[in-house]
Protein backbone atom coordinates (compact mmCIF):
# COMPACT_ATOMS: atom_id res chain seq x y z
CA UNK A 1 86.17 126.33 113.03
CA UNK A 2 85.77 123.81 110.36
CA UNK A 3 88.47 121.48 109.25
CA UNK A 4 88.86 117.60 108.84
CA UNK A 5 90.29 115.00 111.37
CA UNK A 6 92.24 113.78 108.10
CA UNK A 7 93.97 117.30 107.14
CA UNK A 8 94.99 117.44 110.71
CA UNK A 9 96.68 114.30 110.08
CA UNK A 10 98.07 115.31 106.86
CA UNK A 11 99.96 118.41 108.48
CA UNK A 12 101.33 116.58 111.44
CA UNK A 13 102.83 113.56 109.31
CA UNK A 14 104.31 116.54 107.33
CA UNK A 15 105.69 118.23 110.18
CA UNK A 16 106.65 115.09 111.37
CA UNK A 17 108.55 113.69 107.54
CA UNK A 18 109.46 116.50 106.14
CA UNK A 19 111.86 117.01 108.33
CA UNK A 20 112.68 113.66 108.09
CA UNK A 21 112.89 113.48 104.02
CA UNK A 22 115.35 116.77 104.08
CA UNK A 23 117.80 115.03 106.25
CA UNK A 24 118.13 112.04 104.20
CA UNK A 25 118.49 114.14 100.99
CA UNK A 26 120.95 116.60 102.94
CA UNK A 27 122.75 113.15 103.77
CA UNK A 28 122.98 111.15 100.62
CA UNK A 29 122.80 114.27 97.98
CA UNK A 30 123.77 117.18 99.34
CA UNK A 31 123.09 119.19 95.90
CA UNK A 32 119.82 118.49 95.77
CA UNK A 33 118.94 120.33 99.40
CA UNK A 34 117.56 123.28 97.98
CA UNK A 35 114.96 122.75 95.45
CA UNK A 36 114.27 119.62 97.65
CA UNK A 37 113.73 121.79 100.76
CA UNK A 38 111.37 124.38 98.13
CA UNK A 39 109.22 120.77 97.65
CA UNK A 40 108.70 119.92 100.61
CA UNK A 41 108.05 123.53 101.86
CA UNK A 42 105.33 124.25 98.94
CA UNK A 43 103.14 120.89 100.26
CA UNK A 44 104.23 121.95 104.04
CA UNK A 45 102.52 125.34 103.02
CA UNK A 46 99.42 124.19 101.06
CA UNK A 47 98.99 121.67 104.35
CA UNK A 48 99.34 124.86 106.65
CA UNK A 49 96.84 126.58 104.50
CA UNK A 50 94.10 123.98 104.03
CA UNK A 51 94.05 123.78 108.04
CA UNK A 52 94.20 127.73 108.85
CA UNK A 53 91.19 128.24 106.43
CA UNK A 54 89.10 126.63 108.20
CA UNK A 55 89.85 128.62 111.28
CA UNK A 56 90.98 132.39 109.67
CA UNK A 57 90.48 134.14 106.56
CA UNK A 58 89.22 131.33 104.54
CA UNK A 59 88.96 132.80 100.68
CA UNK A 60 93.00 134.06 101.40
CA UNK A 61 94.24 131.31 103.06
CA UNK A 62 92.22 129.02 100.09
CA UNK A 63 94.43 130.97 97.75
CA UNK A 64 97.53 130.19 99.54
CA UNK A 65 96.41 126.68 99.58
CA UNK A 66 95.71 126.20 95.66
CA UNK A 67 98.87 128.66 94.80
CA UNK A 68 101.24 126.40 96.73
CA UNK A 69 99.87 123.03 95.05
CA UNK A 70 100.29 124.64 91.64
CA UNK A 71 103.64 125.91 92.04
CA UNK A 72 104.95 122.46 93.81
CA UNK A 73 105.21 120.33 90.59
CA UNK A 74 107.28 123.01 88.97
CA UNK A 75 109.77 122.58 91.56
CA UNK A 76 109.14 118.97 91.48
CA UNK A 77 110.31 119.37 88.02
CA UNK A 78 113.21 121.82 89.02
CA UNK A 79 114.65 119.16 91.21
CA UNK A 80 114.44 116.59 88.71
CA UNK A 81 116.39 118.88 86.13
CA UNK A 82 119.09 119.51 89.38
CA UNK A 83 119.25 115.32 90.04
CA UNK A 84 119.70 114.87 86.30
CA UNK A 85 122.65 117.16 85.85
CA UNK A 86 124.37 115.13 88.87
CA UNK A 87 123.68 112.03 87.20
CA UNK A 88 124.45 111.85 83.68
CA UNK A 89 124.65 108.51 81.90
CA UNK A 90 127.25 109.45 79.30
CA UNK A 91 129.68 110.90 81.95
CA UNK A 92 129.12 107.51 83.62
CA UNK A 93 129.85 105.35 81.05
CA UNK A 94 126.57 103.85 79.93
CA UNK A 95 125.23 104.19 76.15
């Protein structure tokens, strides 16, 4: 078994926030739930994966690791595209 002391820490402030983070979105903007939730479950994942490699199947759960950081900023990006359609400036008044 090899892992670090810090991506132990990583994955438990994750497990610990994320939860945390989806609440507050589920609270203030509903809407944005889902590709908030797909955010936060991409880094949750790649956290996961970084820490299981160094105990199981380390080239696959590598893969897993690097697949789920490349794919989060696209949803990054998906939820900014969802947040701008709830807040448009024009609608609201402002030039």
């Amino acid at each position: 078994m090899s892992f670090d002391s810090s991506e132990i820490a990583d994955l438990l402030m994750m497990l610990v926030l994320g939860p945390i983070i989806l609440a507050a979105i589920r609270r203030t903007a509903p809407a944005l739930i889902r590709p908030a939730a797909v955010c936060v479950g991409l880094i949750a994942t790649g956290y996961v994966a970084t820490v299981i490699e160094g105990v199981a199947l380390p080239e696959f759960f590598n893969l897993v690791e690097h697949a789920s950081y490349a794919m989060a900023p696209l949803a990054f990006l998906w939820l900014l595209k969802v947040s701008g359609h709830l807040v448009n400036p024009r609608k609201a008044g402002a030039r």
